[in-house]
Protein backbone atom coordinates (compact mmCIF):
# COMPACT_ATOMS: atom_id res chain seq x y z
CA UNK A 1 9.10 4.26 -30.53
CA UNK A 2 6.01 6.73 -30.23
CA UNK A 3 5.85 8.19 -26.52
CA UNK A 4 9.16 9.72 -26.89
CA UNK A 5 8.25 13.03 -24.48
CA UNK A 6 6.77 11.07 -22.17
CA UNK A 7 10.30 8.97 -22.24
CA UNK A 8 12.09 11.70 -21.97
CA UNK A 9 9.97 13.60 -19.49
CA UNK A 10 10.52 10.53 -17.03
CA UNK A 11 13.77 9.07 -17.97
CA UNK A 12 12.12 5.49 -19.28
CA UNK A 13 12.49 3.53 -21.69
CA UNK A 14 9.11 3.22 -22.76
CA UNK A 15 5.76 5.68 -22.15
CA UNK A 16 4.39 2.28 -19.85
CA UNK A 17 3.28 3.34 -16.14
CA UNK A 18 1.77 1.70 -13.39
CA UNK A 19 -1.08 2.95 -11.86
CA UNK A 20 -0.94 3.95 -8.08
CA UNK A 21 -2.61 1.54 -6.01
CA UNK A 22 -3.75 3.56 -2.57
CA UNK A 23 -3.36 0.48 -0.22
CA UNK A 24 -2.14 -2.38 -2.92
CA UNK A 25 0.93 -1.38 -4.04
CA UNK A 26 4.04 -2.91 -3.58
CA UNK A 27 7.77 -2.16 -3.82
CA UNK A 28 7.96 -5.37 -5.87
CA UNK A 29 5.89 -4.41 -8.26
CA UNK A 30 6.78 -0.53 -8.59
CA UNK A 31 10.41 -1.96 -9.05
CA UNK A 32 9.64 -4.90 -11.25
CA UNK A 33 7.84 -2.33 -13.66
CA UNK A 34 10.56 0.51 -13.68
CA UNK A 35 13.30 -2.23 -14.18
CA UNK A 36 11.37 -3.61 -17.25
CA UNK A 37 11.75 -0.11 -18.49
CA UNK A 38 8.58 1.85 -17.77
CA UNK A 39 7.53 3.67 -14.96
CA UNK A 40 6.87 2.38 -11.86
CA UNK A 41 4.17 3.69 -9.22
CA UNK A 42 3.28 3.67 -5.80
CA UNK A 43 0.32 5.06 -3.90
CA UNK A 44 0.65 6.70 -0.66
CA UNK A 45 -2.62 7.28 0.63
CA UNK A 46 -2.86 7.32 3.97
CA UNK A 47 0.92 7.10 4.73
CA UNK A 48 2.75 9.42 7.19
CA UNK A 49 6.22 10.83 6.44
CA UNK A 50 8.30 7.49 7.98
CA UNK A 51 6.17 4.79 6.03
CA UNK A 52 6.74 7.05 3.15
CA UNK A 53 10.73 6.71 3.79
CA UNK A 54 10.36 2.93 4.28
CA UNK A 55 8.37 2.94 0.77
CA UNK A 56 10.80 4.62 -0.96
CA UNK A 57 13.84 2.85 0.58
CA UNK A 58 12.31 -0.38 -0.14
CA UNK A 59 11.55 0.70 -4.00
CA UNK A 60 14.89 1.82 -4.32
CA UNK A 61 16.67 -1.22 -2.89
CA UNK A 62 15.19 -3.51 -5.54
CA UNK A 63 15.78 -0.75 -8.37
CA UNK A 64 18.16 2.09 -9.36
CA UNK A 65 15.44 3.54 -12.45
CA UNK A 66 13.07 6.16 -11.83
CA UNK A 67 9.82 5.90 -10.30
CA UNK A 68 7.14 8.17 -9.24
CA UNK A 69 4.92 8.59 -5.91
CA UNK A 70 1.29 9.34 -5.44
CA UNK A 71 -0.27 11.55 -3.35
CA UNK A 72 -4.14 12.56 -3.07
CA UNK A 73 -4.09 16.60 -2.65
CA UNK A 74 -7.03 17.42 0.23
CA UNK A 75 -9.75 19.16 -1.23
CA UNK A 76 -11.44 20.88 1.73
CA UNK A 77 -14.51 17.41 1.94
CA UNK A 78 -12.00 15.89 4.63
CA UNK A 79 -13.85 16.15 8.01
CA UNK A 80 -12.40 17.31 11.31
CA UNK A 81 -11.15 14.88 13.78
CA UNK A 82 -13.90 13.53 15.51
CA UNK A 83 -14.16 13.31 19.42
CA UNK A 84 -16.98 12.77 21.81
CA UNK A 85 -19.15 14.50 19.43
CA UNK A 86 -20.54 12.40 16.46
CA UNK A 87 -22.73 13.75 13.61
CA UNK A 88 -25.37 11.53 12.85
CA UNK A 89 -24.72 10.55 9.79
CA UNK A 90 -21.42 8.94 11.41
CA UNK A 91 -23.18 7.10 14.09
CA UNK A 92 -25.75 6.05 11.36
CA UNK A 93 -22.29 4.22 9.36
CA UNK A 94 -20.84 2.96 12.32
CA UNK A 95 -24.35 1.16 12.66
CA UNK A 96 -24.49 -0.01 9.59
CA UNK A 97 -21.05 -1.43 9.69
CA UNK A 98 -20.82 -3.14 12.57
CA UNK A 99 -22.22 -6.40 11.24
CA UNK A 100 -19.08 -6.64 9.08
CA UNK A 101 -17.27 -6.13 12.51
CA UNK A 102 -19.15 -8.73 13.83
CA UNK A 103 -18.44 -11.67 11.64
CA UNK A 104 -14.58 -11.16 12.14
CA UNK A 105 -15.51 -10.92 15.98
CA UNK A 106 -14.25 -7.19 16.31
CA UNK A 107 -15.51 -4.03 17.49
CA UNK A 108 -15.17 -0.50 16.03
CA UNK A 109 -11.90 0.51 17.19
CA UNK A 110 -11.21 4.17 18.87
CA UNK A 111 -11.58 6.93 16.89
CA UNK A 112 -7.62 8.04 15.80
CA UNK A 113 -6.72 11.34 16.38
CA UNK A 114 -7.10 11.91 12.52
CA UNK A 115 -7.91 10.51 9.67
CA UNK A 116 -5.31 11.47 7.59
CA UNK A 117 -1.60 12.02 7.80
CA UNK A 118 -0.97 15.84 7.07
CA UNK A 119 -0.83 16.51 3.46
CA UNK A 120 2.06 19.34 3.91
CA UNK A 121 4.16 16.99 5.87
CA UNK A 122 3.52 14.12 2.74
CA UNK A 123 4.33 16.36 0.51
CA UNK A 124 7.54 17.61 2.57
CA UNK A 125 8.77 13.35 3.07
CA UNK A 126 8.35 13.14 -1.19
CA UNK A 127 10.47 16.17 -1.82
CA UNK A 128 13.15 14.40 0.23
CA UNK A 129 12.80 10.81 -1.36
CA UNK A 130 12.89 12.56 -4.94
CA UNK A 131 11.32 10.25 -6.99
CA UNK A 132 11.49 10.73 -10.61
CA UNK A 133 7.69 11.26 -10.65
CA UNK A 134 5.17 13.10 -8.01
CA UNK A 135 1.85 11.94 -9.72
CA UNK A 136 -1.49 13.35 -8.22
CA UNK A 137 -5.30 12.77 -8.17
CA UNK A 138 -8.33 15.41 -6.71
CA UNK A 139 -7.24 18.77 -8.06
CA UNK A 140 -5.05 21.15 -9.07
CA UNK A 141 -1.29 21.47 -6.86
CA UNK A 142 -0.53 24.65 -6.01
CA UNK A 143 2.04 27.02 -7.44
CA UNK A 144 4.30 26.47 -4.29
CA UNK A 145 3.82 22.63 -4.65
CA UNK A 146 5.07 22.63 -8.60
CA UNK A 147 7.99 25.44 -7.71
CA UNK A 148 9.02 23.31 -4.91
CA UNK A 149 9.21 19.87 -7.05
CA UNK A 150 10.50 20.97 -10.22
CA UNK A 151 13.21 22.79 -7.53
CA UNK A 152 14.30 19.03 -6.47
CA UNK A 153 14.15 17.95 -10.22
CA UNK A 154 10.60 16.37 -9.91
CA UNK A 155 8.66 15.85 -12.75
CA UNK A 156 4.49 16.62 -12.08
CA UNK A 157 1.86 14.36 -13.14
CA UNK A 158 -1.83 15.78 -12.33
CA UNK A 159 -4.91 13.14 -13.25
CA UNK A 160 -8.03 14.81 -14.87
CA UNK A 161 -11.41 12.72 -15.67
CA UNK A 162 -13.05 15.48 -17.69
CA UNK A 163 -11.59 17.94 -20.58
CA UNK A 164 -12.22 20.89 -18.17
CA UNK A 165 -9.77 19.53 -15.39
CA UNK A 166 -7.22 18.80 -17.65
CA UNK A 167 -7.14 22.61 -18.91
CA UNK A 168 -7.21 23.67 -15.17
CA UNK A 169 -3.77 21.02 -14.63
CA UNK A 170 -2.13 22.66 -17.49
CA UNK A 171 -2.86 25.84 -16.25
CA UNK A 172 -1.48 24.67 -12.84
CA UNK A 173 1.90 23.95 -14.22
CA UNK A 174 1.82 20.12 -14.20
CA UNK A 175 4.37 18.67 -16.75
CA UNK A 176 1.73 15.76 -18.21
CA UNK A 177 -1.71 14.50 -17.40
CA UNK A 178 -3.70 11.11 -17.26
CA UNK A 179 -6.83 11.32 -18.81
CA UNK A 180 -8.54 8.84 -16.95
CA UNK A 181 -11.81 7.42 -18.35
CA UNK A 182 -14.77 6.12 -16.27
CA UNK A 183 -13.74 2.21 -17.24
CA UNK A 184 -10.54 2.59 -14.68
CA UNK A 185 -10.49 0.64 -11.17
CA UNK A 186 -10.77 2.62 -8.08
CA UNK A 187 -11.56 5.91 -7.23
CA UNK A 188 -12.96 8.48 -9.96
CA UNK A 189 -10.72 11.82 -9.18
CA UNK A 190 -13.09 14.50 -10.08
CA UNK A 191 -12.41 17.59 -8.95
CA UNK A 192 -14.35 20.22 -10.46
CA UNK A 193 -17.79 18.75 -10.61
CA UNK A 194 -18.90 15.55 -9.07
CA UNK A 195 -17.51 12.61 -10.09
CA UNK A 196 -21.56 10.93 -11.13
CA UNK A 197 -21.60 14.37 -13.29
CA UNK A 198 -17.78 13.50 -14.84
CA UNK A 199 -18.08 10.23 -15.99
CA UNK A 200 -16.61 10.18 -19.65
CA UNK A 201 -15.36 6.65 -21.31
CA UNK A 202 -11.46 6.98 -22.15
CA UNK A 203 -12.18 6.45 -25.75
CA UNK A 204 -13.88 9.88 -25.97
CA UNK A 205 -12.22 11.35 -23.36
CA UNK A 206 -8.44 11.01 -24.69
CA UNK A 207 -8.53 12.90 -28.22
CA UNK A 208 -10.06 15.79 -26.91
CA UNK A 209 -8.27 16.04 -24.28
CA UNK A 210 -5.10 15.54 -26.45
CA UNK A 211 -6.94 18.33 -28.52
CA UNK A 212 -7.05 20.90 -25.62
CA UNK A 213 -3.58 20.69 -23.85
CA UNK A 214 0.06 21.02 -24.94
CA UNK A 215 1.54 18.74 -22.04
CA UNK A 216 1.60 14.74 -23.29
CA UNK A 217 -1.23 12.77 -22.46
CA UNK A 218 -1.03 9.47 -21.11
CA UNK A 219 -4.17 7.84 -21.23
CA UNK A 220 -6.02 5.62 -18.00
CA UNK A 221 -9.01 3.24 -17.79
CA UNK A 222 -10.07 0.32 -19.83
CA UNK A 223 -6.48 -0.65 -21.52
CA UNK A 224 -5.11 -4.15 -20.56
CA UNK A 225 -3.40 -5.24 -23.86
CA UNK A 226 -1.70 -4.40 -26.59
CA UNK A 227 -4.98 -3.61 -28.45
CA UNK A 228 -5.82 -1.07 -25.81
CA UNK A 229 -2.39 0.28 -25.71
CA UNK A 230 -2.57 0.78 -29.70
CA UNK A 231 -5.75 2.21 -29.40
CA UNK A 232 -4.36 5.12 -26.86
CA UNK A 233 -2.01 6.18 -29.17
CA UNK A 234 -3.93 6.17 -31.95
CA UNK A 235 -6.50 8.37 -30.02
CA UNK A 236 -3.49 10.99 -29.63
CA UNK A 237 -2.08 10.21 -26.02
CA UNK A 238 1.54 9.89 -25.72
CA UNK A 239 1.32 7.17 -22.78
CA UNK A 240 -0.75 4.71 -21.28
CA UNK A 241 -1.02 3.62 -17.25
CA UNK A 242 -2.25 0.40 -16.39
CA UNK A 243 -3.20 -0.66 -13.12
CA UNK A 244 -6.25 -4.00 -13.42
CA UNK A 245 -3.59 -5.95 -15.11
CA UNK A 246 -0.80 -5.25 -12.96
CA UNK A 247 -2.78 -5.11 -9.79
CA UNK A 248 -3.73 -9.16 -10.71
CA UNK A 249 0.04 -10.17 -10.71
CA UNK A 250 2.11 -11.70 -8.14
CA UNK A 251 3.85 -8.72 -7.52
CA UNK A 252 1.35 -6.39 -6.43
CA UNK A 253 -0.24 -6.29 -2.43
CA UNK A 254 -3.71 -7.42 -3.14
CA UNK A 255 -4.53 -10.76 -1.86
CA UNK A 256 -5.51 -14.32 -3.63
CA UNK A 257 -9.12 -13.88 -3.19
CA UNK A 258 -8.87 -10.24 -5.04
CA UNK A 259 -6.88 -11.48 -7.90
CA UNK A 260 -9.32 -14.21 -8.21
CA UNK A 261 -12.53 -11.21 -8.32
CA UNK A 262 -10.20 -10.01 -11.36
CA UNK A 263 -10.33 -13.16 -13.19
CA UNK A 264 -14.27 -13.64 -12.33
CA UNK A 265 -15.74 -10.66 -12.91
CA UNK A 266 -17.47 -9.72 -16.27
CA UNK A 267 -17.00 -6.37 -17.81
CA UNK A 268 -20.65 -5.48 -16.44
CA UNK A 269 -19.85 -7.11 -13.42
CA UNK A 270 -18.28 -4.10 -11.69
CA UNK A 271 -19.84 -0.99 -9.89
CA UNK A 272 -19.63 2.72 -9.12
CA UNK A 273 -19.56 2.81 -5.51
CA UNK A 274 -19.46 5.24 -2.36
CA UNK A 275 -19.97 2.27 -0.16
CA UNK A 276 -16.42 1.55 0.95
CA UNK A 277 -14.67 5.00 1.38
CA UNK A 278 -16.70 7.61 1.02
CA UNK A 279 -16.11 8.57 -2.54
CA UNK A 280 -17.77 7.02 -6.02
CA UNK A 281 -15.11 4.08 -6.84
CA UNK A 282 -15.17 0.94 -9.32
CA UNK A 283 -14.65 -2.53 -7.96
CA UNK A 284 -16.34 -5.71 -7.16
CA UNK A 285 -20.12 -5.31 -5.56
CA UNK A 286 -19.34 -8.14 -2.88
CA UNK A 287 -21.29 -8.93 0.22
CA UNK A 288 -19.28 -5.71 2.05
CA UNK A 289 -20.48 -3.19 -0.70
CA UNK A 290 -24.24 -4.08 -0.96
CA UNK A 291 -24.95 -4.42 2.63
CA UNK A 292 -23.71 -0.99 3.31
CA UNK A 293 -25.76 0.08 0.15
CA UNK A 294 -28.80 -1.69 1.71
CA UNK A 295 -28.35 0.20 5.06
CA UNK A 296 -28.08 3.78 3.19
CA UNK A 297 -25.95 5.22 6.03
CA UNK A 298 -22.64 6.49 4.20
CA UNK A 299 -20.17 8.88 5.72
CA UNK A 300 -18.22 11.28 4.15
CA UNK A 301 -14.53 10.82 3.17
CA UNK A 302 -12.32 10.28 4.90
CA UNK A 303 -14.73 8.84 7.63
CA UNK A 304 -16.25 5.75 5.92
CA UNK A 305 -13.05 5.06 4.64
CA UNK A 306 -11.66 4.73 8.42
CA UNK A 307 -14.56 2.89 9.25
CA UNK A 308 -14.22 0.08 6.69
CA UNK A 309 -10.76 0.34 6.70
CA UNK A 310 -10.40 -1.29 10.27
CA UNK A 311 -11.99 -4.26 9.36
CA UNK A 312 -10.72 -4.73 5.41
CA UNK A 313 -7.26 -4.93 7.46
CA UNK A 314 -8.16 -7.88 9.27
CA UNK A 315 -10.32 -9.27 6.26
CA UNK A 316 -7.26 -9.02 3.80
CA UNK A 317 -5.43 -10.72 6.51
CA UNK A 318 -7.47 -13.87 6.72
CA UNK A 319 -8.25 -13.57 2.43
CA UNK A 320 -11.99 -12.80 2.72
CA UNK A 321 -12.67 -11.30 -0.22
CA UNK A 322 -16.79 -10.56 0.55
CA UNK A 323 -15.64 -8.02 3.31
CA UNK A 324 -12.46 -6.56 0.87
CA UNK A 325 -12.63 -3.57 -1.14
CA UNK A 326 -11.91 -5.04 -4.82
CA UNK A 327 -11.19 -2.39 -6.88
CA UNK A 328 -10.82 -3.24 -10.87
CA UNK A 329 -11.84 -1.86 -13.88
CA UNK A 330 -14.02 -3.06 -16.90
CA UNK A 331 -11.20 -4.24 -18.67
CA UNK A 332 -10.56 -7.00 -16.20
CA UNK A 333 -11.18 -9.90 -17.93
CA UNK A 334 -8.38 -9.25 -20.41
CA UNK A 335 -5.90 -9.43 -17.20
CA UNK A 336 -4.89 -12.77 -17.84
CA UNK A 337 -1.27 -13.06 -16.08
CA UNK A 338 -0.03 -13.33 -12.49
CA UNK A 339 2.94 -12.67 -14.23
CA UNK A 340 3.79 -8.81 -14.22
CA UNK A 341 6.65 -9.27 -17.11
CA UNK A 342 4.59 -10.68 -19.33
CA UNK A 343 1.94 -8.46 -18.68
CA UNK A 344 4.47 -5.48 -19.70
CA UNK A 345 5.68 -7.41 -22.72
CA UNK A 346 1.99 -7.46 -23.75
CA UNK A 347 1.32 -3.78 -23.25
CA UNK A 348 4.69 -3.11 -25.11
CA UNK A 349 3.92 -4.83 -27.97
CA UNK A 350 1.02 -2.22 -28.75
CA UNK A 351 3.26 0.44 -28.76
CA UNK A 352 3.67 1.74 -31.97
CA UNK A 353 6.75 2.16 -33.53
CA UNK A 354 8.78 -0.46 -31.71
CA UNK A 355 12.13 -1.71 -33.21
């Protein structure tokens, strides 16, 4: 079978990983796709150290194969805690939100005393879990960061969107890289320009990034099926991860009316968005995303992510997808199984060189 560093790198069976959902994975599905024989994933934005023991307990009661964690690394655009004093340009977003409060009858909760759990302290709860896998998005780690994983026998996985990024990872020490094209769900991880000014498809973006590092390449965005999967390697990468496909299963944490945007949307149907955290993602343009568009009062990350955040809670609670942020990519329509077995048997079957 064709993958076979990115096999051995992990300790799978087959180069297969699922993509890190920040906020929709599950320990079902991380486990369901690690015991199948690929790599499973889970996305820990946003957690603090105990929810990331709970994560990884929970993972590793359902399997005994490895698995990797995500982390976002900071990258110096998270703000300060806020307090009594509010910039404009947050009190213009809490405006402009507060409609979507509204029609769940709630009210902007108190400001927390920050937005995000500290990244050393993250970092610090992963090294103890020891996944097989630390992947990471928004940069380059640092040279304590790689010493200190590959110390606990932690393989590095850095995500690049532009042939430039993916030099700087290799440079960095990571062990492999996703070259993630602009068709993927979710957030775009630029680091080194802005993401509007790093938007390359995969299908260009693979080979030369294959071309330009030694590390194996597994290859993001836009592959659903065994034809995409085929296509990957035949482009030069070594792996694929998947994530639209997956994330429309039954195993996954997004809710009925999300998996039902997958099956709905068009391939031109989704958008490149700062509306729901801050930073340009892909998903759904639902009632939620244009109204904030329409009131052109967006915060900066991590801000307008708290402030939709707090109301996507409840509206994932009650299923109402218009006020939900639903991330897919372009390759949706070809996610055609709730079923996250069979969607792994499909992906496998484009690998080439299978017995």
């Amino acid at each position: 079978m064709t993958g076979s560093r990115v096999r051995e790198l992990f300790g799978v069976e087959s180069p297969i990983v699922l993509g890190p959902f920040g906020g929709l994975s599950s320990p079902e599905l991380t486990a369901e796709v690690s015991e199948l024989g690929g790599l499973g994933s889970y996305g820990l934005y946003g957690y603090a150290p105990p929810r990331i023991h709970e994560a990884t307990e929970a993972v590793r009661a359902r399997t005994t194969r490895p698995f990797a964690l995500n982390l976002w690394l900071p990258t110096g655009d998270e703000m300060e805690p806020l307090d009594a004093e509010f910039d404009d340009d947050f009190l213009a977003s809490m405006a402009a939100v507060a409609p979507l409060y509204e029609e769940l009858t709630m009210s902007v909760p108190p400001l927390p005393a920050s937005f995000l759990p500290d990244f050393a302290a993250q970092l610090d709860a992963v090294i103890e879990a020891r996944p097989a896998v630390l992947s990471l998005v928004y940069g380059v780690p640092s040279p304590e960061l790689i010493a200190r994983t590959h110390e606990a026998g932690i393989r590095v996985v850095g995500t690049a969107t532009t042939v430039e990024e993916a030099v700087a990872l290799e440079a960095g020490g990571v062990d492999a890289i996703v070259a993630t094209g602009f068709e993927a769900a979710g957030h775009r991880v630029s680091f080194l320009k802005p993401a509007e000014a790093s938007l390359v498809g995969t299908i260009a973006l693979v080979p030369q990034v294959v071309d330009a590092v030694a590390v194996p390449v597994i290859a993001a965005g836009g592959i659903a099926d065994r034809r995409g999967v085929a296509a990957a390697f035949a482009l030069g990468a070594e792996g694929v991860q998947v994530g639209t496909s997956f994330l429309r299963t039954a195993h996954s944490a997004a809710t009925a009316a999300h998996r039902a945007a997958i099956a709905a949307t068009p391939a031109h149907g989704t958008v490149l968005t700062r509306a729901m955290s801050g930073r340009l993602s892909r998903g759904v343009p639902n009632r939620a995303v244009r109204h904030i568009e329409t009131q052109n009062a967006i915060a900066r990350f991590p801000a307008q992510n708290w402030l939709t955040g707090q109301f996507r809670t409840e509206a994932a609670r009650r299923d109402v997808g218009e006020l939900l942020s639903l991330w897919m990519g372009q390759a949706g329509p070809l996610a055609r199984s709730l079923d996250a077995a069979e969607v792994y048997r499909e992906l496998l079957a484009g690998v080439p060189g299978r017995d």
